[in-house]
Protein backbone atom coordinates (compact mmCIF):
# COMPACT_ATOMS: atom_id res chain seq x y z
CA UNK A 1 21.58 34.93 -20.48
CA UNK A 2 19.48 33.26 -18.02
CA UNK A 3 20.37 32.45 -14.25
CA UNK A 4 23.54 29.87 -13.55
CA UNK A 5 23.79 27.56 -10.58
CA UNK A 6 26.81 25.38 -10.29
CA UNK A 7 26.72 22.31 -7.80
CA UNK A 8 29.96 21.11 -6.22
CA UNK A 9 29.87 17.69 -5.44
CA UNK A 10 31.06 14.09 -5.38
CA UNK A 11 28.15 13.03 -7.57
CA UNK A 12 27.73 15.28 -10.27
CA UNK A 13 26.12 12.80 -12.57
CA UNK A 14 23.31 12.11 -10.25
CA UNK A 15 22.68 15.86 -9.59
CA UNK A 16 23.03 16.55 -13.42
CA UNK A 17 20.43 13.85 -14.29
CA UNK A 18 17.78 14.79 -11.82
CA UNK A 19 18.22 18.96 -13.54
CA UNK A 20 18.32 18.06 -17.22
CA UNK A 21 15.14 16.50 -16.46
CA UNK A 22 11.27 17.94 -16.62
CA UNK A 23 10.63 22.07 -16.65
CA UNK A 24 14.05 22.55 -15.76
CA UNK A 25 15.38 20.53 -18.48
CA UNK A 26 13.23 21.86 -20.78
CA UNK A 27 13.88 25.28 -19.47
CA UNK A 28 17.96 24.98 -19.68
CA UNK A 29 17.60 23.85 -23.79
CA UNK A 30 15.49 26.56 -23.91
CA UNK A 31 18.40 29.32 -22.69
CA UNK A 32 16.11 30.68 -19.85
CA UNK A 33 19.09 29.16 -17.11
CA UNK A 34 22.09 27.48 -16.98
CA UNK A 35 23.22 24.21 -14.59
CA UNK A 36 26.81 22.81 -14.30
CA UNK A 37 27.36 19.94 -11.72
CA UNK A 38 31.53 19.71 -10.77
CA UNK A 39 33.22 16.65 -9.19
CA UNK A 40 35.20 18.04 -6.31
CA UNK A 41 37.18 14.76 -6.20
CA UNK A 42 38.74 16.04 -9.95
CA UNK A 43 40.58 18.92 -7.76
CA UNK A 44 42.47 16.22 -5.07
CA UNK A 45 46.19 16.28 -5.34
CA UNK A 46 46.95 12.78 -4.28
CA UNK A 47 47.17 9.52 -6.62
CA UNK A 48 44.27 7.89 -4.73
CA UNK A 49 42.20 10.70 -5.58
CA UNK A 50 40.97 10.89 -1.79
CA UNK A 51 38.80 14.01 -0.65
CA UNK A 52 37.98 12.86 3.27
CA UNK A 53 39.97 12.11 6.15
CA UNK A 54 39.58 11.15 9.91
CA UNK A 55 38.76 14.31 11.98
CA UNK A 56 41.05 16.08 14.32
CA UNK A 57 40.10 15.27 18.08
CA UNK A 58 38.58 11.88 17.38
CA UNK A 59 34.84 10.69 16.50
CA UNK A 60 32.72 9.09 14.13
CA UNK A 61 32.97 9.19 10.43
CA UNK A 62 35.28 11.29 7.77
CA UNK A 63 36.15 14.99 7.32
CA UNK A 64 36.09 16.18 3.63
CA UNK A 65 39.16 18.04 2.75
CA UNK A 66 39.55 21.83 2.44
CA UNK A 67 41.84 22.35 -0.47
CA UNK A 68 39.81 19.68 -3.33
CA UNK A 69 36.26 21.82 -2.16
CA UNK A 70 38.37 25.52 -2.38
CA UNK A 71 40.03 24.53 -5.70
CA UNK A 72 36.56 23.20 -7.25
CA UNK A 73 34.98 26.39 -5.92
CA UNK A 74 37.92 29.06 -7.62
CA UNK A 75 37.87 26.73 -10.90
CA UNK A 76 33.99 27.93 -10.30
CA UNK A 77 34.50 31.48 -10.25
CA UNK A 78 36.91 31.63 -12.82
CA UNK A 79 34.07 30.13 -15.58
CA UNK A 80 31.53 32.37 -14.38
CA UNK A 81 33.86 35.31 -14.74
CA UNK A 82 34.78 34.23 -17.92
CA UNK A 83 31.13 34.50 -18.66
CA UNK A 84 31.02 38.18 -17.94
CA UNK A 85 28.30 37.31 -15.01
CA UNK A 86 29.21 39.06 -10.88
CA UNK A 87 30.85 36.16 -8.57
CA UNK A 88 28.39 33.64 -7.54
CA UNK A 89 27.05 33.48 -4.01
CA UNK A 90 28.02 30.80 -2.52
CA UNK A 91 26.08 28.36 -0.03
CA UNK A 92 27.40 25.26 1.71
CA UNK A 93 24.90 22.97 2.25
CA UNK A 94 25.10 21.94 6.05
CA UNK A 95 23.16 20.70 8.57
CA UNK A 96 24.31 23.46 10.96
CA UNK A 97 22.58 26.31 7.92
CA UNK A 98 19.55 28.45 8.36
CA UNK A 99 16.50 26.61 7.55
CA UNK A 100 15.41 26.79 3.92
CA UNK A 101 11.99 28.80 3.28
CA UNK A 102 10.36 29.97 0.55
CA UNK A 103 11.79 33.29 1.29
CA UNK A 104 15.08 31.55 0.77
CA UNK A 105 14.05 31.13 -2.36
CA UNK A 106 13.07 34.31 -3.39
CA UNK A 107 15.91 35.69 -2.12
CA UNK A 108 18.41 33.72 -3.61
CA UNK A 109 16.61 33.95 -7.07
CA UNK A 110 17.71 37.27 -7.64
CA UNK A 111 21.01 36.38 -8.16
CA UNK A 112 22.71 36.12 -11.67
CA UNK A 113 25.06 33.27 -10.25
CA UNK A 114 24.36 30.31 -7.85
CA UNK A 115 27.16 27.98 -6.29
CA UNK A 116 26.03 25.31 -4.12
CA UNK A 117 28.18 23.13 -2.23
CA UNK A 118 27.06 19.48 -1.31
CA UNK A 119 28.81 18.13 2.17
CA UNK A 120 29.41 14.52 2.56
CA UNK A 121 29.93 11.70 5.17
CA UNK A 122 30.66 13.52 8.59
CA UNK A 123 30.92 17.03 7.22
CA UNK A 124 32.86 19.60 5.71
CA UNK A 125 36.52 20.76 7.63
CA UNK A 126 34.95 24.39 8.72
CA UNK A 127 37.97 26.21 7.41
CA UNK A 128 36.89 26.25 4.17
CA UNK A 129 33.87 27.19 5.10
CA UNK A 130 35.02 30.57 6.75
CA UNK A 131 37.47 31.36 3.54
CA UNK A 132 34.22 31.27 1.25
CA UNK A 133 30.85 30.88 2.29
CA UNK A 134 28.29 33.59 1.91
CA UNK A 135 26.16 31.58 3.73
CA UNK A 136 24.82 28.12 4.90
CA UNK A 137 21.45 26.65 4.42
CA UNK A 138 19.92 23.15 5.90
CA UNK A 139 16.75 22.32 4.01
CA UNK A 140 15.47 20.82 7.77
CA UNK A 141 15.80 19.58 11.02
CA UNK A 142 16.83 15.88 9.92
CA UNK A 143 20.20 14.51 8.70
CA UNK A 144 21.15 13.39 5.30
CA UNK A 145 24.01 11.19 4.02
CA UNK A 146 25.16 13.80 1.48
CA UNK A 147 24.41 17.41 0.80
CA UNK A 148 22.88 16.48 -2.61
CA UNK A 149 19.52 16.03 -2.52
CA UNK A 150 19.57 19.51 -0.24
CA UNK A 151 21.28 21.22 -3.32
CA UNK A 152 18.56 19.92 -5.61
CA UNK A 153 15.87 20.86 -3.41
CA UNK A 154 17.65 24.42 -3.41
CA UNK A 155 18.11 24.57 -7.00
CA UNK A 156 14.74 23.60 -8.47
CA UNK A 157 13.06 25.89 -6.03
CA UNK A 158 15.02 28.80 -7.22
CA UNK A 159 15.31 27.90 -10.96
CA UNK A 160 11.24 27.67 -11.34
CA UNK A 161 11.42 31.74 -10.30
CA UNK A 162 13.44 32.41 -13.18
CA UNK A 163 11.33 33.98 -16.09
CA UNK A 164 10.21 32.03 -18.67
CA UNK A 165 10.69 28.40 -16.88
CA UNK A 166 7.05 28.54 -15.72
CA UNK A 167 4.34 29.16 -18.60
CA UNK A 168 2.86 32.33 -16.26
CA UNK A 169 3.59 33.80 -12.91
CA UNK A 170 0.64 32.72 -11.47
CA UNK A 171 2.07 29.18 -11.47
CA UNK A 172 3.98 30.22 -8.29
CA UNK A 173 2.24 32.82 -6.58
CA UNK A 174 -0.69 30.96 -5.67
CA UNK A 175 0.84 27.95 -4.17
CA UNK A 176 1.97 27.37 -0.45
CA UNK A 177 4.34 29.55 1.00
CA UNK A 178 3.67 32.24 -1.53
CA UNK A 179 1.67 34.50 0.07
CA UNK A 180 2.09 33.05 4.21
CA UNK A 181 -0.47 30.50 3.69
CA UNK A 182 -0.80 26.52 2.75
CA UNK A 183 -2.18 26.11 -0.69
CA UNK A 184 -6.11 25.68 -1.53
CA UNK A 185 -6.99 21.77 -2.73
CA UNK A 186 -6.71 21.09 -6.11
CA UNK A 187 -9.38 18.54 -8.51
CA UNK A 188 -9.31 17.49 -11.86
CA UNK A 189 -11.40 15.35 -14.29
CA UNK A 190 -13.84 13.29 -13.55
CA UNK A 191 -16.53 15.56 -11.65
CA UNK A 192 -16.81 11.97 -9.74
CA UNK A 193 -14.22 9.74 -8.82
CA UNK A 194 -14.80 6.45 -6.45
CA UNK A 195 -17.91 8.40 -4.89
CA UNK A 196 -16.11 11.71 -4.40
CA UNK A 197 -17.33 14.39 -6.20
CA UNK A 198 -15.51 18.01 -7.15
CA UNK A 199 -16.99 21.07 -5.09
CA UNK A 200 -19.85 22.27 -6.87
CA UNK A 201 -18.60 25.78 -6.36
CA UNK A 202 -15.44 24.81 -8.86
CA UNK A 203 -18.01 24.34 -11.36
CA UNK A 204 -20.23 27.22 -11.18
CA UNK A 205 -18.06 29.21 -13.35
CA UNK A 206 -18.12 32.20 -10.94
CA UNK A 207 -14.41 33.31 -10.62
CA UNK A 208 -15.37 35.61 -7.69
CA UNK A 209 -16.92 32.86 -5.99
CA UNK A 210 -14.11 29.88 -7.05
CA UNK A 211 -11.33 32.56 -5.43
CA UNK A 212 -13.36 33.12 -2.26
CA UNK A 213 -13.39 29.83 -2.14
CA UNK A 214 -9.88 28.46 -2.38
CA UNK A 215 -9.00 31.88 -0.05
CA UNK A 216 -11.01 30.20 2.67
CA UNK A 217 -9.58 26.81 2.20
CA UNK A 218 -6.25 28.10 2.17
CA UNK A 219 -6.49 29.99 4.96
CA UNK A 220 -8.82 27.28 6.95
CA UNK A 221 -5.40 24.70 5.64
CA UNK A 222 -3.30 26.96 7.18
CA UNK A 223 -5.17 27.09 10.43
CA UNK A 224 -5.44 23.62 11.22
CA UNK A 225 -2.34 22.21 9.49
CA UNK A 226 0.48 24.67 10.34
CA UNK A 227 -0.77 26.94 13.35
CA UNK A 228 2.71 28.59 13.29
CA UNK A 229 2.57 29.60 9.59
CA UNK A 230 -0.71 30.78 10.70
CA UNK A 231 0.21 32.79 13.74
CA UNK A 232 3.16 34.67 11.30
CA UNK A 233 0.47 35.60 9.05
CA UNK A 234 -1.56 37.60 11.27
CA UNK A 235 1.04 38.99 12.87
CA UNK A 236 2.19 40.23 9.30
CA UNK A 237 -0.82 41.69 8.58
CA UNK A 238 -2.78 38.91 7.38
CA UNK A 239 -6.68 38.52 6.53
CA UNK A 240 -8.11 36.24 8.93
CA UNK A 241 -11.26 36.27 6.54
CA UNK A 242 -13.62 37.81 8.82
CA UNK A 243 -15.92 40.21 7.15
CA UNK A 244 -14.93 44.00 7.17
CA UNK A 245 -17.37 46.49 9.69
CA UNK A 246 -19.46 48.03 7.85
CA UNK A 247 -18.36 52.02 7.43
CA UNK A 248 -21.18 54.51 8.98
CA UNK A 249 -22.06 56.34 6.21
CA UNK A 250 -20.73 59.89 5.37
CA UNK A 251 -24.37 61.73 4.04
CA UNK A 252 -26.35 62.73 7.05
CA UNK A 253 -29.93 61.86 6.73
CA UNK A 254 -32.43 64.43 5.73
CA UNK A 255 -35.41 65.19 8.21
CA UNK A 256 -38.83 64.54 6.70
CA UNK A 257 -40.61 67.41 5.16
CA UNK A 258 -43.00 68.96 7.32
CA UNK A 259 -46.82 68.19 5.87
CA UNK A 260 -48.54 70.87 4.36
CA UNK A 261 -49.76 74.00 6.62
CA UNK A 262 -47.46 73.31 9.02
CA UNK A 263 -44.32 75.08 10.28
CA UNK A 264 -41.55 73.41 11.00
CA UNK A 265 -40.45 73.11 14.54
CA UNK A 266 -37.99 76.08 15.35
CA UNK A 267 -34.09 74.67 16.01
CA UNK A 268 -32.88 74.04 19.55
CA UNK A 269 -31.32 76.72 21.11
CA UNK A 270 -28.81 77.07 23.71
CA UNK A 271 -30.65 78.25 26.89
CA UNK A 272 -29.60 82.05 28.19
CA UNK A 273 -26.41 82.49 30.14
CA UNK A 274 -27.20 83.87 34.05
CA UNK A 275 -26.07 87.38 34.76
């Protein structure tokens, strides 16, 4: 039984669509994980089916209701209980969250059970928030008109960790992010294209040398592009590619023989102490 994530939301056909779609589509019909998209407005209790109101104090825009969002997230727990899986963390998706990294990701992929909840219009009322988030995550510093497309974002990125949903591990670990640095450009066929031409070196066949290679550009990326990724690199520990000093070497050198009929030059002594 592969990983679940469940997305609450008022537009659980769009999020279904964009998951049943691709190498996580393929993935799901494959039994390596599990997505179910919920339609918070199903758990309103009045006729109009309303889940938003004007917020308390005044100011723009509309509130989303507590109760619809706490019911949709207990109908939640109940299936994956039912399932035999441990509760599901839970994440609201909110522009106030911790911003989303690829340690995020890793992080969050080593859960059995995923419950993401999507925001909408002027935000969530916080109560709800309190009674049952685990956390909050905001995929950046920009504003969206729905917490959607931040659940997706979420979701695929942890989903492609699962085993099984990539062909190899590799697939992942050498691409940005993995490792603290941007990831090495990438060419395919033809050799030439417009008057560009592929980097000999990725044709030489030398694996040593191709790796060398794509660690330099990845790490020359890195400099240039995102100086702060670069700066939390060294300071982990990072390779700035630099060659290593040389080690002095541990056998001492022997002294030349001394030529033929010759003695050798008596050892240095220490000179006699004074009385």
């Amino acid at each position: 039984m592969g990983m679940r994530v469940d997305i609450a939301t008022l537009f659980p056909e769009m999020c279904q669509r964009v998951l049943d779609e691709s190498i996580l589509g393929r993935a799901a019909k494959r039994g390596y994980i599990e997505t179910h998209c919920h339609q918070i407005r199903d758990y309103t209790l009045n006729r109009q089916k309303q889940t938003d109101d004007y917020p308390y104090g005044g100011g723009c825009g509309m509130v989303l209701y507590a109760q619809p969002i706490a019911d949709c997230i207990r109908a939640i727990q109940q299936q994956v209980a039912e399932q035999g899986r441990p509760a599901p963390h839970i994440v609201f998706m909110t522009a106030g969250g911790q911003r989303y990294t690829e340690a995020h990701a890793r992080r969050l992929a080593q859960y059995d059970s995923l419950l993401l909840v999507c925001g909408h219009y002027e935000g969530i009322d916080e109560r709800v928030i309190e009674a049952f988030a685990d956390e909050e995550i905001s995929i950046g510093d920009y504003i969206l008109t729905g917490g959607e497309l931040a659940s997706l974002v979420v979701a695929d990125s942890v989903l492609r960790l699962q085993p099984g949903v990539l062909a190899e591990q590799k697939g992942y670990e050498e691409e940005s992010y993995w490792n603290g640095l941007l990831e090495y450009p990438q060419y395919t066929r033809p050799e030439v294209w417009e008057g560009r031409a592929v980097p000999p070196i990725l044709l030489s066949g030398n694996h040593k040398a191709v790796d060398d290679w794509r660690g330099e550009q990845s790490r020359q990326r890195t400099r240039e592009r995102r100086p702060d990724l670069w700066e939390a690199y060294l300071a982990a520990g990072g390779w700035d590619g630099t060659p290593a000093p040389k080690k002095p070497s541990r056998h001492r050198k022997k002294k030349p023989a001394a030529p033929a009929g010759e003695q050798p030059a008596p050892a240095a002594q220490d000179p006699p102490e004074e009385g």
